[in-house]
PDB file of N, CA and C in Angstrom:
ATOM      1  N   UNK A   1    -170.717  82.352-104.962  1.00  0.00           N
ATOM      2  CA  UNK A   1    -169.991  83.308-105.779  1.00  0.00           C
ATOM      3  C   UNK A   1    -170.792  83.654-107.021  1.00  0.00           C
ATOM      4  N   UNK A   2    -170.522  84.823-107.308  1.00  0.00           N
ATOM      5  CA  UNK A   2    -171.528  85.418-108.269  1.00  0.00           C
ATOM      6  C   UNK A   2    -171.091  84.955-109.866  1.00  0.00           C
ATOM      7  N   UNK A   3    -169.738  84.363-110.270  1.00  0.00           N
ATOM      8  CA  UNK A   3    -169.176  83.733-111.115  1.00  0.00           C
ATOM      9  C   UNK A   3    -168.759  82.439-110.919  1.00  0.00           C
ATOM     10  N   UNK A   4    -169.532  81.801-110.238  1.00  0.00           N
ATOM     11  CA  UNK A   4    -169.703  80.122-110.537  1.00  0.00           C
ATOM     12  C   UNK A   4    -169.874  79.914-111.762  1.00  0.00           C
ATOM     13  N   UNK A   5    -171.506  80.085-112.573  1.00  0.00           N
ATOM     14  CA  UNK A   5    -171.936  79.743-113.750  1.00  0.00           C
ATOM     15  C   UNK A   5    -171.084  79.413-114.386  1.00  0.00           C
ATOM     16  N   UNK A   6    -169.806  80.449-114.826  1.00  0.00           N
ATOM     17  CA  UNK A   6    -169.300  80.460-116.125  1.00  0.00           C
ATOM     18  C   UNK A   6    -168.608  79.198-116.130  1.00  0.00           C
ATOM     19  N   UNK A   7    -167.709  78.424-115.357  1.00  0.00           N
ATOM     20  CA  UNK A   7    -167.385  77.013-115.790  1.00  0.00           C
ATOM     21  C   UNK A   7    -168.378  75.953-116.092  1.00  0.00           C
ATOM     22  N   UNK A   8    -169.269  76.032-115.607  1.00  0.00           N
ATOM     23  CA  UNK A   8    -170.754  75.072-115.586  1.00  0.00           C
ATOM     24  C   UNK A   8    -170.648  75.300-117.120  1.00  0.00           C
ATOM     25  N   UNK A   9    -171.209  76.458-117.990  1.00  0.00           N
ATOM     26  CA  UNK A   9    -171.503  76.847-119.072  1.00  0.00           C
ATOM     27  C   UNK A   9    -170.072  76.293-119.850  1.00  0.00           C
ATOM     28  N   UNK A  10    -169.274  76.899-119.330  1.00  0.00           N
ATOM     29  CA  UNK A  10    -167.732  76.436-120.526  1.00  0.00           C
ATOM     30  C   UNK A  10    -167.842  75.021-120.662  1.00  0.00           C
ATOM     31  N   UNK A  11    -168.068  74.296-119.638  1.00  0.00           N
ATOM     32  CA  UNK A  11    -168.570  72.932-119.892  1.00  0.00           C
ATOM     33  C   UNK A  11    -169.034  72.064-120.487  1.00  0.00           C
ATOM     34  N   UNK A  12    -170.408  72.854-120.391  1.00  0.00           N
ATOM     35  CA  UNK A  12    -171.442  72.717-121.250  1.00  0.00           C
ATOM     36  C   UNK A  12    -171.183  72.620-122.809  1.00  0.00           C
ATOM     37  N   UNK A  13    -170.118  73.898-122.905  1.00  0.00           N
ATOM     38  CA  UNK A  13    -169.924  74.010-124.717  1.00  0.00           C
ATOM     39  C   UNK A  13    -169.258  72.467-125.081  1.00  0.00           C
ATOM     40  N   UNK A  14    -168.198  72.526-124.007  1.00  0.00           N
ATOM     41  CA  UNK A  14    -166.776  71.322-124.194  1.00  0.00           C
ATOM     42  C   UNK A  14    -167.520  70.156-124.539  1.00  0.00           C
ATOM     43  N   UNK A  15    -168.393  69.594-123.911  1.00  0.00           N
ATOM     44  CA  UNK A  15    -169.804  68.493-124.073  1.00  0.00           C
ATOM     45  C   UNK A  15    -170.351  68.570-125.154  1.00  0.00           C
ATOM     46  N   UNK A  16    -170.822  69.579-125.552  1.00  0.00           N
ATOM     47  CA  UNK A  16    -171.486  69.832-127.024  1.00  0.00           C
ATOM     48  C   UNK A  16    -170.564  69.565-128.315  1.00  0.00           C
ATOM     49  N   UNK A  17    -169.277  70.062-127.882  1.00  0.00           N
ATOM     50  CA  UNK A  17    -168.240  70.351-129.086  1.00  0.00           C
ATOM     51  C   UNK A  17    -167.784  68.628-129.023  1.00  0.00           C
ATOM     52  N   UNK A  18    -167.596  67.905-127.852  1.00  0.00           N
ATOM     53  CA  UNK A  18    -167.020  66.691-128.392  1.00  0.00           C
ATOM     54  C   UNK A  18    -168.330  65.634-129.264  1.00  0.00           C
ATOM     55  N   UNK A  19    -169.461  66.234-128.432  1.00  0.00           N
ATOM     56  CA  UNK A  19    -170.590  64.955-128.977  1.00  0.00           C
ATOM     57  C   UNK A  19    -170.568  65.461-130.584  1.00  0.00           C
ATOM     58  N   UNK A  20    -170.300  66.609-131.006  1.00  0.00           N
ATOM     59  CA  UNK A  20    -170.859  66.637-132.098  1.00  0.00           C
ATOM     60  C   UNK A  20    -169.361  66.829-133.107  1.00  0.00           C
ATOM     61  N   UNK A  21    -168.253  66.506-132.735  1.00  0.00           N
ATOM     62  CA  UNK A  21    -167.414  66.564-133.680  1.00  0.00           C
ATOM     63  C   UNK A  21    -166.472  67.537-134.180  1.00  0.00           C
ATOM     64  N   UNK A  22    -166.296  68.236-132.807  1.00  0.00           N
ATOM     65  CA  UNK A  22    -165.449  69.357-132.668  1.00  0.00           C
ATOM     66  C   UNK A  22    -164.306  69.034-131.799  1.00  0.00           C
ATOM     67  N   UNK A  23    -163.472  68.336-132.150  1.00  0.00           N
ATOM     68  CA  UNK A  23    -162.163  67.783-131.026  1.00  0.00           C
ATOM     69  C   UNK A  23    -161.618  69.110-131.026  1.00  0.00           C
ATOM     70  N   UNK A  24    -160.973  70.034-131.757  1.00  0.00           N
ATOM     71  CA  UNK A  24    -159.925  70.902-131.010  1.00  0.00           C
ATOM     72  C   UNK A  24    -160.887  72.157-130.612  1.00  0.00           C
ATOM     73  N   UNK A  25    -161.933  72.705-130.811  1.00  0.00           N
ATOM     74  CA  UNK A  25    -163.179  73.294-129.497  1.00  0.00           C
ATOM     75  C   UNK A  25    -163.093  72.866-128.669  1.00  0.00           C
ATOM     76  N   UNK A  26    -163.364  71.432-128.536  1.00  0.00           N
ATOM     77  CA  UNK A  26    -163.629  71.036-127.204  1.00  0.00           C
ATOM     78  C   UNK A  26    -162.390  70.713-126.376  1.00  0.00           C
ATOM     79  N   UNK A  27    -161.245  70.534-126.691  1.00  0.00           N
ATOM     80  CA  UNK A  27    -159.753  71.116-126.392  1.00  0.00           C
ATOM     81  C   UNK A  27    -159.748  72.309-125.799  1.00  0.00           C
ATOM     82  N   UNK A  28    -160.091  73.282-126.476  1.00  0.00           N
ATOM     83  CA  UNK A  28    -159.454  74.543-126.208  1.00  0.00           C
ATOM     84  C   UNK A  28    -160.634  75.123-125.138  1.00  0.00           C
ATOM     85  N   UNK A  29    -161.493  74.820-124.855  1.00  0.00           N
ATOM     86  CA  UNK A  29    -162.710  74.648-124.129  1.00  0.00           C
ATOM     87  C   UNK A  29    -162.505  74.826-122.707  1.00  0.00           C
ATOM     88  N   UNK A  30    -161.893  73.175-122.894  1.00  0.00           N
ATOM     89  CA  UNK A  30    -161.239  72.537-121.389  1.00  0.00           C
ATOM     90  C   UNK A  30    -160.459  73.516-121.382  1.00  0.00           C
ATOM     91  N   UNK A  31    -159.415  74.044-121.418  1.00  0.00           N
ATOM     92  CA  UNK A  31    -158.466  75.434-121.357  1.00  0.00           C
ATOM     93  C   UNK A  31    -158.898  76.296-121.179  1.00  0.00           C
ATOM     94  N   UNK A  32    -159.758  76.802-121.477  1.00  0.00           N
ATOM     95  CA  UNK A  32    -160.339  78.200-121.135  1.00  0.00           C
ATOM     96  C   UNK A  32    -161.586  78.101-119.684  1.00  0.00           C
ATOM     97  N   UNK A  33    -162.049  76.832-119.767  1.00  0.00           N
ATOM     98  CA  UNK A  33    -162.669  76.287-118.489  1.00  0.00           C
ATOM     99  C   UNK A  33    -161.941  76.524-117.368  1.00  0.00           C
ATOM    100  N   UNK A  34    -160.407  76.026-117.545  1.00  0.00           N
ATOM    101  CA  UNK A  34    -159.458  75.897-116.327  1.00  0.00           C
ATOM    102  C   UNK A  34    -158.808  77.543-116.073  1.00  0.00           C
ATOM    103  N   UNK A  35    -158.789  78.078-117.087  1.00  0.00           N
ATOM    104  CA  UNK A  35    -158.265  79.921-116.861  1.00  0.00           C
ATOM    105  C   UNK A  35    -158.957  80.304-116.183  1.00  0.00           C
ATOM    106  N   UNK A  36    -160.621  80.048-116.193  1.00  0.00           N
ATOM    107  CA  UNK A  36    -161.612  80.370-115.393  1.00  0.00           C
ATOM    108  C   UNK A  36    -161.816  80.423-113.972  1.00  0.00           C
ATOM    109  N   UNK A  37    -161.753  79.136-114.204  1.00  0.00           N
ATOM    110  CA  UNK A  37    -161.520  78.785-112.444  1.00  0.00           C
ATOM    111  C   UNK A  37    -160.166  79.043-111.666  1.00  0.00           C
ATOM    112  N   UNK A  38    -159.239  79.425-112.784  1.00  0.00           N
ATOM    113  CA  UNK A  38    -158.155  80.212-112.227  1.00  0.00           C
ATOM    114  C   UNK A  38    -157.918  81.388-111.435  1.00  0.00           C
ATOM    115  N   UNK A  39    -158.711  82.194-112.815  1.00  0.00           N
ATOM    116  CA  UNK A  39    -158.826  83.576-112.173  1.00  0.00           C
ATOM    117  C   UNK A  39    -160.243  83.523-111.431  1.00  0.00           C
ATOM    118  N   UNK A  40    -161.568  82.747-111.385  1.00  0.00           N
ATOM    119  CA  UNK A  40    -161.846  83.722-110.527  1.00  0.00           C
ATOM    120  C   UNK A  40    -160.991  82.941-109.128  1.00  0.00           C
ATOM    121  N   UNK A  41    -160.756  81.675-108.736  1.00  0.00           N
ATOM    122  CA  UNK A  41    -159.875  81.330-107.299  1.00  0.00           C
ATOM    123  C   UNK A  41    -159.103  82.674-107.411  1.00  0.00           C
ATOM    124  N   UNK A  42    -158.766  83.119-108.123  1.00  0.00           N
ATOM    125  CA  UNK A  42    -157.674  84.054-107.233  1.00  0.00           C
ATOM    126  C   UNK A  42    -158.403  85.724-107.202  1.00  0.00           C
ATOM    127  N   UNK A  43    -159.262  85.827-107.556  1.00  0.00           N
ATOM    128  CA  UNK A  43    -160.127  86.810-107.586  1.00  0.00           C
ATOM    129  C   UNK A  43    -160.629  87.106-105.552  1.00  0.00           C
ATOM    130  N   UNK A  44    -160.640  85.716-105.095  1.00  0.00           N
ATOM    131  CA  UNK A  44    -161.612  85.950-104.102  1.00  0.00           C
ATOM    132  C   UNK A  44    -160.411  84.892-102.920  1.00  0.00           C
ATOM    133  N   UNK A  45    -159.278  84.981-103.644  1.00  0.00           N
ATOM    134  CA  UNK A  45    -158.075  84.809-102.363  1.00  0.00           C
ATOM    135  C   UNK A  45    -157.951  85.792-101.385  1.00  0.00           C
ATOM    136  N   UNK A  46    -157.378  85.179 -99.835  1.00  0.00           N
ATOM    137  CA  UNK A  46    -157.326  86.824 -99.260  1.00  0.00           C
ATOM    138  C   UNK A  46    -155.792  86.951 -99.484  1.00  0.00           C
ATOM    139  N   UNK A  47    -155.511  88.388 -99.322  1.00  0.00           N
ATOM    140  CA  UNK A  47    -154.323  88.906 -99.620  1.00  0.00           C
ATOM    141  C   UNK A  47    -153.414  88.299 -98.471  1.00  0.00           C
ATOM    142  N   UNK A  48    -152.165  88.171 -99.287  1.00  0.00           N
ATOM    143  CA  UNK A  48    -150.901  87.641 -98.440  1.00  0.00           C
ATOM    144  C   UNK A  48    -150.553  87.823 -97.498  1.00  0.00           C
ATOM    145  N   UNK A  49    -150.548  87.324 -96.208  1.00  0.00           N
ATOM    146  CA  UNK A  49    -149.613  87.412 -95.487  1.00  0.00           C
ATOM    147  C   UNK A  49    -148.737  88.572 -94.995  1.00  0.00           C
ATOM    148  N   UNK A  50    -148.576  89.455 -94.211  1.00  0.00           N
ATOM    149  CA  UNK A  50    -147.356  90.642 -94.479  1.00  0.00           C
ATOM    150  C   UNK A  50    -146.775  90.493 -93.202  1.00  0.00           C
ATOM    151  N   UNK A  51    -147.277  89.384 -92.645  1.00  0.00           N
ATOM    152  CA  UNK A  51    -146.640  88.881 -91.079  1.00  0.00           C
ATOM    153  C   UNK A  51    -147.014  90.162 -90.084  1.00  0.00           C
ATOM    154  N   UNK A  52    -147.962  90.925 -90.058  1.00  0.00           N
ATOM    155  CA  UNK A  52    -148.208  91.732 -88.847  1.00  0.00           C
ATOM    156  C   UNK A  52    -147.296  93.488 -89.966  1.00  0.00           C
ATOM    157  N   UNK A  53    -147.013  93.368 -90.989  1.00  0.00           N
ATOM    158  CA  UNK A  53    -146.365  94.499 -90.975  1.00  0.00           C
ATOM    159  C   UNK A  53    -147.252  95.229 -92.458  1.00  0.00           C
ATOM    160  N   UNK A  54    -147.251  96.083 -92.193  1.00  0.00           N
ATOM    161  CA  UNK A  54    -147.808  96.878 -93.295  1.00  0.00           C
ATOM    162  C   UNK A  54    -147.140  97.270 -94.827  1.00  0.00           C
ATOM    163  N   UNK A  55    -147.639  96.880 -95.744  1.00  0.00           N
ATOM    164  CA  UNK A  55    -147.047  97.702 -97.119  1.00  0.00           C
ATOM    165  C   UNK A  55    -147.537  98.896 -97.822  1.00  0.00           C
ATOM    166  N   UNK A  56    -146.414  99.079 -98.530  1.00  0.00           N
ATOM    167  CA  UNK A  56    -147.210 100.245 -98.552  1.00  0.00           C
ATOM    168  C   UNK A  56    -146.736 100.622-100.073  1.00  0.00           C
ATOM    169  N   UNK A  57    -147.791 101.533-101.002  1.00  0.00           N
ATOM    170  CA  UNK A  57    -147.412 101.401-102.289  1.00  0.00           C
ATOM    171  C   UNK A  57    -146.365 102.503-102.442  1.00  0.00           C
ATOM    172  N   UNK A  58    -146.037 102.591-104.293  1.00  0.00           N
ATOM    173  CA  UNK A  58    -144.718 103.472-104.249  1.00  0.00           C
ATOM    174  C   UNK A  58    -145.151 104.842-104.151  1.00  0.00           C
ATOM    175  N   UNK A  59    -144.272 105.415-103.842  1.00  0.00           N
ATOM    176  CA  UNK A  59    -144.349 107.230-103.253  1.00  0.00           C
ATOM    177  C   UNK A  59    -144.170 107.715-104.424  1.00  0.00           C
TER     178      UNK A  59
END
């Protein structure tokens, strides 16, 4: 995936921010690490299910 990196890197900061004395960076870090890997997992989900039937948007 072409947006792996960015948790590697958010990581990276979270590591930096605790060694050097940044507890709520490196808090909010981990949080924004996990939004990441949130959205892109759902970036590259396949679409739901429609059981064989088609949707269709509004008219």
């Amino acid at each position: 995936m072409q947006h792996d990196w960015i948790p590697e890197v958010l990581e990276d900061l979270r590591a930096y921010a605790r060694e050097n004395g940044l507890p709520r960076l490196a808090e909010e870090l981990d949080s924004v690490r996990l939004f990441a890997l949130a959205e892109i997992a759902s970036r590259f989900e396949p679409p739901p299910d429609t059981g064989g039937h088609q949707t269709r948007g509004p008219r």
